[in-house]
N, C-alpha and C. Protein backbone atom coordinates (compact mmCIF):
# COMPACT_ATOMS: atom_id res chain seq x y z
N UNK A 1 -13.16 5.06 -5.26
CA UNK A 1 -12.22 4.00 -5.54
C UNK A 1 -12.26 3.67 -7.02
N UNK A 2 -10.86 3.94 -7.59
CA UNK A 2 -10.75 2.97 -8.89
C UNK A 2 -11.01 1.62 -9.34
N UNK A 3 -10.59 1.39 -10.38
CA UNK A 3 -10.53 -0.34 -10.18
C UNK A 3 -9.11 -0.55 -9.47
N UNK A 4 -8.74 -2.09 -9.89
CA UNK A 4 -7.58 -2.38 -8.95
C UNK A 4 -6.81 -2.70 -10.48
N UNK A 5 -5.59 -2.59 -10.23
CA UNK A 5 -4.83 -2.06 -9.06
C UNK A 5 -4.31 -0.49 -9.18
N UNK A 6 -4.35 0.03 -8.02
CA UNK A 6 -4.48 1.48 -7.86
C UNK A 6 -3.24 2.17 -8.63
N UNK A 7 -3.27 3.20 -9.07
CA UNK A 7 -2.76 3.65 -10.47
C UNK A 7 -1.40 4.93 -9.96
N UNK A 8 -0.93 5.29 -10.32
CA UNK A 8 0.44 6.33 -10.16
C UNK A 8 -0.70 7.55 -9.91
N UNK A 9 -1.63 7.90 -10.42
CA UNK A 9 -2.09 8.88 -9.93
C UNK A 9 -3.33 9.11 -8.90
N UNK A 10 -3.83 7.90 -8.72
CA UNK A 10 -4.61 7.89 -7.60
C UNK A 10 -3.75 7.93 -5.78
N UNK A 11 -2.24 7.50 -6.21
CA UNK A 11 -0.95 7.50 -5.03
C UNK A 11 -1.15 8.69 -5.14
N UNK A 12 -0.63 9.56 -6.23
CA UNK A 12 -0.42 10.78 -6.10
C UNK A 12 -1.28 11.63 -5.75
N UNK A 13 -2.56 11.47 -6.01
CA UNK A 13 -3.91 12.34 -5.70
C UNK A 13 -3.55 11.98 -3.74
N UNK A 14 -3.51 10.55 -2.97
CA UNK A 14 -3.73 10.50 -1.98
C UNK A 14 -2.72 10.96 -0.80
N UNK A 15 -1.65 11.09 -1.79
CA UNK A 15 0.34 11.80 -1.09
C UNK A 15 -0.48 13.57 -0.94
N UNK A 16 -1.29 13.88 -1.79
CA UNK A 16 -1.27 15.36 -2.17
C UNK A 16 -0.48 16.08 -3.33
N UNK A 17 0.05 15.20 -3.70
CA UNK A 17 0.89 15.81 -5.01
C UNK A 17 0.21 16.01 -5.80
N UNK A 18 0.54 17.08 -6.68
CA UNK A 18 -0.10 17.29 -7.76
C UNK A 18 -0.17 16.77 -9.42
N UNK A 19 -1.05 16.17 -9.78
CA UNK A 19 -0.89 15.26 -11.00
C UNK A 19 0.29 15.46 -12.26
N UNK A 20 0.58 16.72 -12.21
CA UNK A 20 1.51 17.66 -13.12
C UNK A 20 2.81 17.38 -12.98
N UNK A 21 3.06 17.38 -11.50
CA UNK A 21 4.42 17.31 -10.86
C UNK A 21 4.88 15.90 -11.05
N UNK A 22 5.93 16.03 -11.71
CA UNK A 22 6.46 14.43 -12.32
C UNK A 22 8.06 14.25 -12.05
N UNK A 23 8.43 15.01 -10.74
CA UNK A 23 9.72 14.78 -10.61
C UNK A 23 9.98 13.55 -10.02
N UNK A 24 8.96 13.09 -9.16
CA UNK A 24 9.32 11.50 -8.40
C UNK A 24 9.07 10.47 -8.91
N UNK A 25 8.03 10.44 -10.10
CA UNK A 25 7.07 9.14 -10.94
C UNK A 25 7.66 7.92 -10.80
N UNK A 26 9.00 8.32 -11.07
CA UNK A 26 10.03 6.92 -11.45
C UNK A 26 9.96 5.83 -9.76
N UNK A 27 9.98 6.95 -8.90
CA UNK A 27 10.02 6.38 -7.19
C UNK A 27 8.74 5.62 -7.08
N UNK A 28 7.85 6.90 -7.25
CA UNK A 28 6.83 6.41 -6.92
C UNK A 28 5.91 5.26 -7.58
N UNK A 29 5.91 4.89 -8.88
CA UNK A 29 5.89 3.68 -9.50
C UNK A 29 6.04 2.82 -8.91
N UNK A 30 7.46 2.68 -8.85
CA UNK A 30 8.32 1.56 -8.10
C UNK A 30 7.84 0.92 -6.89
N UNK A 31 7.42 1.94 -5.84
CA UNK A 31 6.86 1.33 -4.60
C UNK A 31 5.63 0.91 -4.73
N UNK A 32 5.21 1.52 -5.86
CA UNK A 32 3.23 1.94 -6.02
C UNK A 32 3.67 0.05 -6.86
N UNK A 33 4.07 -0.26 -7.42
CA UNK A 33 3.85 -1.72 -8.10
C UNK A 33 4.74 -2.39 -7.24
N UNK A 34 5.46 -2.36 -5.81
CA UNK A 34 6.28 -3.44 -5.17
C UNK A 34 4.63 -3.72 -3.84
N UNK A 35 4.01 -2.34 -3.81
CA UNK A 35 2.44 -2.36 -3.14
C UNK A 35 1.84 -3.69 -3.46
N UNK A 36 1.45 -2.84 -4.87
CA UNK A 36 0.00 -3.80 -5.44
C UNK A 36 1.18 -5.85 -5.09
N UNK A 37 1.89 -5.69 -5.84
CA UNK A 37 2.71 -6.99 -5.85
C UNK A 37 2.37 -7.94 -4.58
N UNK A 38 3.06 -7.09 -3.45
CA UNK A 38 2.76 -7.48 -2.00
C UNK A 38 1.63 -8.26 -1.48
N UNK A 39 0.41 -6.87 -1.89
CA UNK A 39 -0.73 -7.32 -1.47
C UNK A 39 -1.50 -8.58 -2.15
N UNK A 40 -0.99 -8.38 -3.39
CA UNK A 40 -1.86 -9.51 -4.50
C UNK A 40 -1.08 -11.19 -3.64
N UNK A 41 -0.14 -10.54 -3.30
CA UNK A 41 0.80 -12.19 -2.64
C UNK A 41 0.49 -12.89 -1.13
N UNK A 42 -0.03 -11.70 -0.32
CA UNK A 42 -0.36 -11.99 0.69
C UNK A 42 -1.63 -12.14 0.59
N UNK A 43 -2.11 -11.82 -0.04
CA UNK A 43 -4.20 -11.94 -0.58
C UNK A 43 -4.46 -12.67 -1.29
N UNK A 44 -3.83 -13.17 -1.82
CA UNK A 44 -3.95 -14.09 -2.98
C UNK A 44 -4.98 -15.23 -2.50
N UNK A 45 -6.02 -15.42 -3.42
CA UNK A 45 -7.31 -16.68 -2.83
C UNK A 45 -8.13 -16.12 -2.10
N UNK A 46 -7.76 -14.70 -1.44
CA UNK A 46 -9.05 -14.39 -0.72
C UNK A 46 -9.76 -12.95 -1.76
N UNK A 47 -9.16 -12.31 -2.52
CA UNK A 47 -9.73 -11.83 -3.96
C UNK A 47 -9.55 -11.41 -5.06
N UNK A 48 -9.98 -11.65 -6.15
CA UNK A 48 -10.17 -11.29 -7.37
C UNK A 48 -9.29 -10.78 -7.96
N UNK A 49 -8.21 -10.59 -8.20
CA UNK A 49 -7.14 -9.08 -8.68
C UNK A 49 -7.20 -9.53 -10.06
N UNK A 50 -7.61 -10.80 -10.38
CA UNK A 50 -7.20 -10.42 -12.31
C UNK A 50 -8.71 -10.85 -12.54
N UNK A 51 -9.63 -9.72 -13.13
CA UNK A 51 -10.54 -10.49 -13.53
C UNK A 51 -10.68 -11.10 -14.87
N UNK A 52 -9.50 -11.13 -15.68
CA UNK A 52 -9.75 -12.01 -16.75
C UNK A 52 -9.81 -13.96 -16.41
N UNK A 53 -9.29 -13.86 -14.97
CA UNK A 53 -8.87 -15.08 -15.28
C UNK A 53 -10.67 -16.18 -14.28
N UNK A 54 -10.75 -16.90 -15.39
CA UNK A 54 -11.74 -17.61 -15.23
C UNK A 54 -12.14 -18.57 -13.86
N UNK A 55 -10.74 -18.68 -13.47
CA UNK A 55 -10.85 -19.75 -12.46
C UNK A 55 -11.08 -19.10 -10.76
N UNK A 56 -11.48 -17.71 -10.75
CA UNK A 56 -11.54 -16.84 -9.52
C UNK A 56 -12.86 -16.46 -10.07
N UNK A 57 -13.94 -16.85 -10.32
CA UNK A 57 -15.28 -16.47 -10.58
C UNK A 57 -15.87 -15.82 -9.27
N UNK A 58 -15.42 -16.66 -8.39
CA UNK A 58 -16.10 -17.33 -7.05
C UNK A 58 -15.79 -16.04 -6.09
N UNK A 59 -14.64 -15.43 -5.95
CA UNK A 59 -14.19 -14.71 -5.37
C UNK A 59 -14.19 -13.53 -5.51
N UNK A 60 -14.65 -12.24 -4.44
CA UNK A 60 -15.05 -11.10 -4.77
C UNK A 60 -14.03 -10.19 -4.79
N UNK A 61 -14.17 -9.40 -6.17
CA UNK A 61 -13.25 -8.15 -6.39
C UNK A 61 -12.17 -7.27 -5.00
N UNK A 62 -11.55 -6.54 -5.22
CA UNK A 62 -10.82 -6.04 -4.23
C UNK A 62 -11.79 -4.64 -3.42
N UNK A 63 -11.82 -4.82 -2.27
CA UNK A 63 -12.33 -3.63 -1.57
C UNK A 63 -11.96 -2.02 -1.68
N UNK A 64 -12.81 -1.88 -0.80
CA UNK A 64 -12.50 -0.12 -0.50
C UNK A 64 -11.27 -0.40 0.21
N UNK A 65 -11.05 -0.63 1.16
CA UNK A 65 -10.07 -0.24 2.19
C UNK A 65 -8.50 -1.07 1.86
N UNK A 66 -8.88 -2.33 0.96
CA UNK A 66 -7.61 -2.91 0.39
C UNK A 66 -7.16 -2.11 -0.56
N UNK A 67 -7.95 -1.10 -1.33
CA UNK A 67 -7.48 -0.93 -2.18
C UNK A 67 -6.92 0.84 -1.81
N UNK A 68 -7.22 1.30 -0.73
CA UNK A 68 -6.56 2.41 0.06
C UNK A 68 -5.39 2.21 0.81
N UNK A 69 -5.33 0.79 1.59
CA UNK A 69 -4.45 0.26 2.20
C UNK A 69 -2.82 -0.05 1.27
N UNK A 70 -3.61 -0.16 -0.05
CA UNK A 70 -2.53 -0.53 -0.72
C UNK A 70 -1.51 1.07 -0.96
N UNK A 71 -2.42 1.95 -1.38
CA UNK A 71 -2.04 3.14 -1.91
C UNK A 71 -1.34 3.90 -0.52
N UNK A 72 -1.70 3.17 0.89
CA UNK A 72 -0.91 4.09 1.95
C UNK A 72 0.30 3.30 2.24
N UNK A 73 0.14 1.83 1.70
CA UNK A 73 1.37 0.81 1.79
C UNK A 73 2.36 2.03 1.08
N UNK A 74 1.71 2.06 -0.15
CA UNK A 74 3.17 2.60 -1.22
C UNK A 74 3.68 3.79 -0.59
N UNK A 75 2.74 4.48 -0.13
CA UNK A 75 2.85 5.94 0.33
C UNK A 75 4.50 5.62 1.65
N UNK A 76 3.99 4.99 2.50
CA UNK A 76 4.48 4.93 3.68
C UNK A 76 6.03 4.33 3.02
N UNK A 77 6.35 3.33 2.04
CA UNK A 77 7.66 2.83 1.55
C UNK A 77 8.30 4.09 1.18
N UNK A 78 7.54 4.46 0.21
CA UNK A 78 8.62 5.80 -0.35
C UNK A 78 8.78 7.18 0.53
N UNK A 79 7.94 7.18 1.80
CA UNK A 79 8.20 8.01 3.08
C UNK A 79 9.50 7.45 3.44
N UNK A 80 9.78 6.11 3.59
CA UNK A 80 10.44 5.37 4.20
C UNK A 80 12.10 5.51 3.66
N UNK A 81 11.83 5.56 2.78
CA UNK A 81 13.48 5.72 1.67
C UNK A 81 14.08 6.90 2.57
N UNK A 82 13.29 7.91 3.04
CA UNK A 82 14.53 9.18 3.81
C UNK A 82 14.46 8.43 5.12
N UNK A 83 14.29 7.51 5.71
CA UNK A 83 14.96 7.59 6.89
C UNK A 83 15.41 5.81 6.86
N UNK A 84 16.30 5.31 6.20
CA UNK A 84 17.05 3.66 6.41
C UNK A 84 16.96 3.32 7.55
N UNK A 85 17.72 3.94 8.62
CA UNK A 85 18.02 3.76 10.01
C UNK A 85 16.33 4.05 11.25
N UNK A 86 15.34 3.77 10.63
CA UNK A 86 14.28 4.26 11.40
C UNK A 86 14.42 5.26 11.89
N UNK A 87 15.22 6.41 11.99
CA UNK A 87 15.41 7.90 13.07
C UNK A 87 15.08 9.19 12.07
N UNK A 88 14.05 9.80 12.34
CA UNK A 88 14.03 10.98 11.84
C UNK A 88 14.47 12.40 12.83
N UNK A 89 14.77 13.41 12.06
CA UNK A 89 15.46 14.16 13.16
C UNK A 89 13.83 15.59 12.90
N UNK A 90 13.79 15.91 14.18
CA UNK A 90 12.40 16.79 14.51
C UNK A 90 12.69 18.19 15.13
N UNK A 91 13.99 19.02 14.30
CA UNK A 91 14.60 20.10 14.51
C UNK A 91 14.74 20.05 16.27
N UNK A 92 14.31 20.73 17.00
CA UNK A 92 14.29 20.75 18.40
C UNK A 92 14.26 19.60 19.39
N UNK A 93 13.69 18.72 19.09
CA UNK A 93 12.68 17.57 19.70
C UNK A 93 13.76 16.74 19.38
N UNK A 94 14.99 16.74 18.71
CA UNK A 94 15.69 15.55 18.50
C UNK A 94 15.38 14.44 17.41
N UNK A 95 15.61 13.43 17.48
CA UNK A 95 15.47 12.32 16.75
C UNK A 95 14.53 11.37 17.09
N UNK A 96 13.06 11.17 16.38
CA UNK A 96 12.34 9.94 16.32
C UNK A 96 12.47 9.09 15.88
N UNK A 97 12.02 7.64 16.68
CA UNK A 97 11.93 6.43 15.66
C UNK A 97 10.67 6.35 15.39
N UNK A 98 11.27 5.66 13.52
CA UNK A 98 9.83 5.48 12.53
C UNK A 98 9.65 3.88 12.66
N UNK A 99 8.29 4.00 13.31
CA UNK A 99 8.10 1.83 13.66
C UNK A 99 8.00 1.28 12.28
N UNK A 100 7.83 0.01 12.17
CA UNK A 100 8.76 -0.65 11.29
C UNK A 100 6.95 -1.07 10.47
N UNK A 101 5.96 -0.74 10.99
CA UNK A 101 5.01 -0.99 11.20
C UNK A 101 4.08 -0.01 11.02
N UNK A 102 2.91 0.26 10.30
CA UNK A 102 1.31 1.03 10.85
C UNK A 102 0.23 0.19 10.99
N UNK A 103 -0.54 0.38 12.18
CA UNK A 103 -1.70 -0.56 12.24
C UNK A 103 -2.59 -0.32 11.76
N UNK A 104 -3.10 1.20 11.74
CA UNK A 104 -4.27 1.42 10.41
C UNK A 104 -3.73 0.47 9.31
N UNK A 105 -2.72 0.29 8.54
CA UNK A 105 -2.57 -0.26 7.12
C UNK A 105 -2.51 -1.53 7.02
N UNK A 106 -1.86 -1.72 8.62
CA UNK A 106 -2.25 -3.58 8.53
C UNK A 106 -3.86 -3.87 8.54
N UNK A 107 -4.63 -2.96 9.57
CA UNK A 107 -6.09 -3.06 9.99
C UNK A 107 -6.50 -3.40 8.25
N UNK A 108 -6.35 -2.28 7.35
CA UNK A 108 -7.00 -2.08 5.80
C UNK A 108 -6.63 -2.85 5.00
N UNK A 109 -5.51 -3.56 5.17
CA UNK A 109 -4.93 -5.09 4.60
C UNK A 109 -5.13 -6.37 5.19
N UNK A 110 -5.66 -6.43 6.33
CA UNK A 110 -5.93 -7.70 7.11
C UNK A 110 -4.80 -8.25 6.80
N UNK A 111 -3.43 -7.66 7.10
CA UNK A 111 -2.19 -8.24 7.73
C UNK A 111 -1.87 -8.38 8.74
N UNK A 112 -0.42 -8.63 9.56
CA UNK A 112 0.09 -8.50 10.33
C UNK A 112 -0.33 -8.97 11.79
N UNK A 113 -1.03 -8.14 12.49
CA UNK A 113 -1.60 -8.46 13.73
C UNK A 113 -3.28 -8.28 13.85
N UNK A 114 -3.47 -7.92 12.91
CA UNK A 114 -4.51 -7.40 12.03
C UNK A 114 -5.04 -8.82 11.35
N UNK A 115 -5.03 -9.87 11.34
CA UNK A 115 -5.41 -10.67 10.56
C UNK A 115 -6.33 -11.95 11.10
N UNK A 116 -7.40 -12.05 10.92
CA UNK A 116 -8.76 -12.66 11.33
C UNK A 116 -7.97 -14.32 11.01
N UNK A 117 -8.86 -15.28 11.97
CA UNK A 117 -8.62 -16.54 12.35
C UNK A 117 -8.98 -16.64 11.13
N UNK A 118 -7.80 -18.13 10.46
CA UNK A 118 -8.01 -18.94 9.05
C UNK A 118 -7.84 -20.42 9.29
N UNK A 119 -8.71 -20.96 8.39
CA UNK A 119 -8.71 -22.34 8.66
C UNK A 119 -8.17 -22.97 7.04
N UNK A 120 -7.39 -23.69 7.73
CA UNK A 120 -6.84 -24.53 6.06
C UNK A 120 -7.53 -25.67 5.31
């Protein structure tokens, strides 16, 4: 794991692309910083993402798995751009729907349904 927040080529190392190959960068950016954005908004108070700033002393840096979770967030958006309509077509097999949803990524984000009792 890098530091945070996870970088255009650590996406790309985890897609399989190769660091060289720079035909998508512009895409993949885009989702790779609407990621980090997301997560820093929904996480926000529970850790660390800027450590310059003085007033989060208290609070511990970003994890392993947030910070993988983030990089399969981006992954899974820009999967997402070829199919709008949730339906992918599976030559023979017809047309699947893509859920709107993964629970591994909520599990690695402690989102969604995925998200431990909080007290205010």
């Amino acid at each position: 794991m890098s530091t945070w927040p996870p970088t255009l080529d650590d996406l790309k190392d985890d897609r399989g692309i190769d660091s060289t190959d720079d035909r998508n960068n512009d895409r993949l950016q885009m989702v790779l910083d609407a990621a980090v954005a997301f997560v820093e908004r929904v996480r926000s108070g529970d850790y660390r993402f800027d450590l310059q700033d003085a007033t989060q002393t208290f609070l511990p840096t970003p994890t392993a798995d947030l910070w993988l979770g983030t990089l399969r967030l981006a992954g899974r958006w820009h999967q997402r751009r070829q199919s709008p309509d949730a339906l992918i077509q599976m030559a023979e097999m017809g047309a699947g729907r893509v859920p709107s949803f993964d629970a591994d990524i909520d599990r690695l984000l402690g989102i969604g349904q995925k998200v431990g009792f909080r007290f205010a």
